[in-house]
C-alpha atoms as a PDB file:
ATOM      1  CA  UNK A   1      90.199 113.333 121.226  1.00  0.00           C
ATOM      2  CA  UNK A   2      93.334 111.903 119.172  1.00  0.00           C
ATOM      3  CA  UNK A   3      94.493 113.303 115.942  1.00  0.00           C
ATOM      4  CA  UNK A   4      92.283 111.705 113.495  1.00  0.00           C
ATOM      5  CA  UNK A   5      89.039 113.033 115.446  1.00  0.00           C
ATOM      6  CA  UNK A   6      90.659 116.649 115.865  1.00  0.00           C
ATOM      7  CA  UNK A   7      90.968 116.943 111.737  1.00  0.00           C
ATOM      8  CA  UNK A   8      87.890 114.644 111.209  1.00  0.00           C
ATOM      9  CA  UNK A   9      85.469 117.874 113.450  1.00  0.00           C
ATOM     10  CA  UNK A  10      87.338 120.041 110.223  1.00  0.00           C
ATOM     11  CA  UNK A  11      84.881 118.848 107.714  1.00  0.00           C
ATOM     12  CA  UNK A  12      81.375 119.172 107.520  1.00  0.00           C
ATOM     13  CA  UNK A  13      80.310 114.955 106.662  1.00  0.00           C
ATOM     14  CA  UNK A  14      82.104 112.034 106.282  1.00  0.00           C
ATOM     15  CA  UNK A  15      82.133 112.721 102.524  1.00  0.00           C
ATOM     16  CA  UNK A  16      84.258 115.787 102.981  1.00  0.00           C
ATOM     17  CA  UNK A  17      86.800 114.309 105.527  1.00  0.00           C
ATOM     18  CA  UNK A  18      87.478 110.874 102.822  1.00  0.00           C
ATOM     19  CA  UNK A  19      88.295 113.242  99.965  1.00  0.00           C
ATOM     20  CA  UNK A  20      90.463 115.631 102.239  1.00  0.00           C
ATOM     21  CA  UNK A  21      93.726 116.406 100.179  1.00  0.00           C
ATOM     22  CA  UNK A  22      96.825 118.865 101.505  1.00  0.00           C
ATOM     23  CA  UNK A  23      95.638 121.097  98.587  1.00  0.00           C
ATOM     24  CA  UNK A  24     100.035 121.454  97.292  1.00  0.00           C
ATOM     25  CA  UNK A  25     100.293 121.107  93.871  1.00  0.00           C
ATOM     26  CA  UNK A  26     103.496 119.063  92.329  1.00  0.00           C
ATOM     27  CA  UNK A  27     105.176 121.853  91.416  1.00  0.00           C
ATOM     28  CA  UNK A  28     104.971 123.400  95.017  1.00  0.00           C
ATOM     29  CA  UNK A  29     105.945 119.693  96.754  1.00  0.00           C
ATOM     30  CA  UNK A  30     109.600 120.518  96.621  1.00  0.00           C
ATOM     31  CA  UNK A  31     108.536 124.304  98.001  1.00  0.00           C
ATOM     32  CA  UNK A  32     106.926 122.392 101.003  1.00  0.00           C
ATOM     33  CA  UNK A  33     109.862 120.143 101.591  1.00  0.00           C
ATOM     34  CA  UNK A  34     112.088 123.232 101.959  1.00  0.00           C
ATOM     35  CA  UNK A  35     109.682 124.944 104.429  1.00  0.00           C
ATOM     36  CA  UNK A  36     109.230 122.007 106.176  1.00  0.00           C
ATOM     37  CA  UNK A  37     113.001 121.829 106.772  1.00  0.00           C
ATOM     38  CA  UNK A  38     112.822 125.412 107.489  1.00  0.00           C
ATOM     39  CA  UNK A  39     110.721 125.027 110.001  1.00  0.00           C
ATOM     40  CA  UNK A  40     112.837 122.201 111.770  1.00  0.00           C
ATOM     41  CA  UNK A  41     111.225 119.242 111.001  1.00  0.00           C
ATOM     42  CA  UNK A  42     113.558 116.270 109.223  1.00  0.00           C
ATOM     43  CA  UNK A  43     111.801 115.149 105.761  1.00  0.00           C
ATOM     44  CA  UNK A  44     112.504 111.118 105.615  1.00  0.00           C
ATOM     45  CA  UNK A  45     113.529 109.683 102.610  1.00  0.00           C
ATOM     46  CA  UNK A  46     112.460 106.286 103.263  1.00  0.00           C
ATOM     47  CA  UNK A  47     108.483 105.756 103.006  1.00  0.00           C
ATOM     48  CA  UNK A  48     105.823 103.392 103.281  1.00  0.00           C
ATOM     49  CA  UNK A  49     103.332 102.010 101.009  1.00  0.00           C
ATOM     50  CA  UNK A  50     101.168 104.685  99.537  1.00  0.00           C
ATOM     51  CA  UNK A  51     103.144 107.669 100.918  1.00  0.00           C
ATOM     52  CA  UNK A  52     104.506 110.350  98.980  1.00  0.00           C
ATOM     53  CA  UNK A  53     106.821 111.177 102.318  1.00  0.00           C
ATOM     54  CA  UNK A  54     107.188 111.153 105.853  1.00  0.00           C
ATOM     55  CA  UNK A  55     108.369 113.687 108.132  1.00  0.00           C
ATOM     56  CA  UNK A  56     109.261 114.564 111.748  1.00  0.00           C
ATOM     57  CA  UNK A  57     108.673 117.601 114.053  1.00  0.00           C
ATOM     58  CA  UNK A  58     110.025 116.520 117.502  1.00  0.00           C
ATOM     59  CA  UNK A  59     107.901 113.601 118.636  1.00  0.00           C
ATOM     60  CA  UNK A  60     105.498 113.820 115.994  1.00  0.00           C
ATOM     61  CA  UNK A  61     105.577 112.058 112.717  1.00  0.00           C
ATOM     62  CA  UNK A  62     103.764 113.573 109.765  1.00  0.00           C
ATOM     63  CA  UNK A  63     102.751 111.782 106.915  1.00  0.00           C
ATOM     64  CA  UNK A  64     101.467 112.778 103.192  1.00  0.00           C
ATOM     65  CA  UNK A  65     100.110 110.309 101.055  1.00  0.00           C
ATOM     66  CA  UNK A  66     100.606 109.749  97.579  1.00  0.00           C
ATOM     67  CA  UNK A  67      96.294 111.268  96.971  1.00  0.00           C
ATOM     68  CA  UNK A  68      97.808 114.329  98.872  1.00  0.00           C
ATOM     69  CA  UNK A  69      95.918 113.385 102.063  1.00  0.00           C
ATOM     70  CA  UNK A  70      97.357 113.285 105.579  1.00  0.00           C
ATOM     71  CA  UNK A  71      97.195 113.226 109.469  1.00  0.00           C
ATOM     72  CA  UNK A  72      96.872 116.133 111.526  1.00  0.00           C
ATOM     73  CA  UNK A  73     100.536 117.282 111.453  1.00  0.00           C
ATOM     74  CA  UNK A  74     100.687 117.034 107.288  1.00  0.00           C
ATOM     75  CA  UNK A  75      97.232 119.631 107.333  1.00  0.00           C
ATOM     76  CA  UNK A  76      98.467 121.781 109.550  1.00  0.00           C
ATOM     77  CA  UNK A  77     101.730 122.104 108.320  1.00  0.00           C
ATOM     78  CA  UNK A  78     100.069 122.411 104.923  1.00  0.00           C
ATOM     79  CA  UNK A  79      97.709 125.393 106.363  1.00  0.00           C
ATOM     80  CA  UNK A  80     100.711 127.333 107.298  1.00  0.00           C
ATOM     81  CA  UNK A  81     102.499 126.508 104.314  1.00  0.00           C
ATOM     82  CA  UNK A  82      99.439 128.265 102.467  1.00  0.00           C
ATOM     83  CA  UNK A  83      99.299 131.198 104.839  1.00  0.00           C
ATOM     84  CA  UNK A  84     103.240 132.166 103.983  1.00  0.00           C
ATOM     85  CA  UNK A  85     102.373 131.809 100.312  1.00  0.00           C
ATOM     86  CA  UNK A  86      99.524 133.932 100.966  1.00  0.00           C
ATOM     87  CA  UNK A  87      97.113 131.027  99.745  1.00  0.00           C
ATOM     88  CA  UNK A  88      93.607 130.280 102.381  1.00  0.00           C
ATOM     89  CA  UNK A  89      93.285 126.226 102.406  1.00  0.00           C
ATOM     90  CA  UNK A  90      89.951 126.380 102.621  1.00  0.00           C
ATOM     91  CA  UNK A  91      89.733 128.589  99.844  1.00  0.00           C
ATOM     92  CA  UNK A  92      91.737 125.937  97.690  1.00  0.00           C
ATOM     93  CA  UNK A  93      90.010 122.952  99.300  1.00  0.00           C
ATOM     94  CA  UNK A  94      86.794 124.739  98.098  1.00  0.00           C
ATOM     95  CA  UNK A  95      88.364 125.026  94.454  1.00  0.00           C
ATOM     96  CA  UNK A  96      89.374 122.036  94.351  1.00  0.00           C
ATOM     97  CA  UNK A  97      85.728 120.232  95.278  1.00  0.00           C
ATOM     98  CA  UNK A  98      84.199 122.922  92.625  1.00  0.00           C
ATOM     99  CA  UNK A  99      86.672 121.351  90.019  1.00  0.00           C
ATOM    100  CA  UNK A 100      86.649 117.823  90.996  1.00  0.00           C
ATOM    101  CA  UNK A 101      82.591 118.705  90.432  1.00  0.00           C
ATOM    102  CA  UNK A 102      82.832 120.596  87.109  1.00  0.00           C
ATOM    103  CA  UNK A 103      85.188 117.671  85.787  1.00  0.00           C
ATOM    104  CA  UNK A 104      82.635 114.753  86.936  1.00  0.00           C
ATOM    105  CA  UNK A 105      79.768 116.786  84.662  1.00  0.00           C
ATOM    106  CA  UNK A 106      81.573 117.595  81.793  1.00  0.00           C
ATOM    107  CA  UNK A 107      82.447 113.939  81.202  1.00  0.00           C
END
C-alpha cells in the first residue's frame, strides 16, 4: 500500500476521505509550524499551487493544502500535534462534519 491508500483505509467512504481536513485552526497554524520544527522537520517557505506549506522530515515531504487537507505525513503529524495539545482528531474531525452539517441546514 502507498501513502494515499494507508490514510484513504482512515475513513469510512469516499465521501469522508475528499472532505478530510488537518482539523488546525489559523490561529494554531503558526503553533504547528513551531512543533513541526520542534520535532526536526524543516518547514519550506517556498510552495506550490494550492499549498498552504510544505515540509520535510528526513526523506519524506509533507504537504498541507490551502482546504487544510494533506498526505499521510501532514495527518499524522497533525494527530500528534492534537495529542500534545490534548485535542483527539477524530473528535475534531467529528465536530467539524457536525458543523459543516448544522451550517448547510441553517442556510
Amino acid at each position: 500500500m502507498n501513502d494515499w491508500d494507508i490514510l484513504k483505509a482512515r475513513y469510512g467512504s469516499n465521501r469522508q476521505y475528499k472532505s478530510r481536513t488537518i482539523s488546525i485552526s489559523n490561529s494554531q497554524m503558526n503553533e504547528f509550524k513551531n512543533f513541526l520544527v520542534d520535532c526536526g522537520c524543516d518547514v519550506m517557505t517556498q510552495s506550490k499551487q494550492d499549498e498552504l506549506f510544505r515540509f520535510k522530515k528526513g526523506n519524506e515531504i509533507g504537504i498541507i493544502y490551502e482546504r487544510k487537507s494533506g498526505n499521510l505525513l501532514a495527518h499524522n503529524m497533525a494527530a500528534e500535534f492534537h495529542r500534545l495539545i490534548g485535542q483527539d482528531s477524530m473528535e475534531l474531525y467529528l465536530k467539524d462534519q457536525y458543523y459543516a452539517r448544522f451550517k448547510e441546514n441553517t442556510k
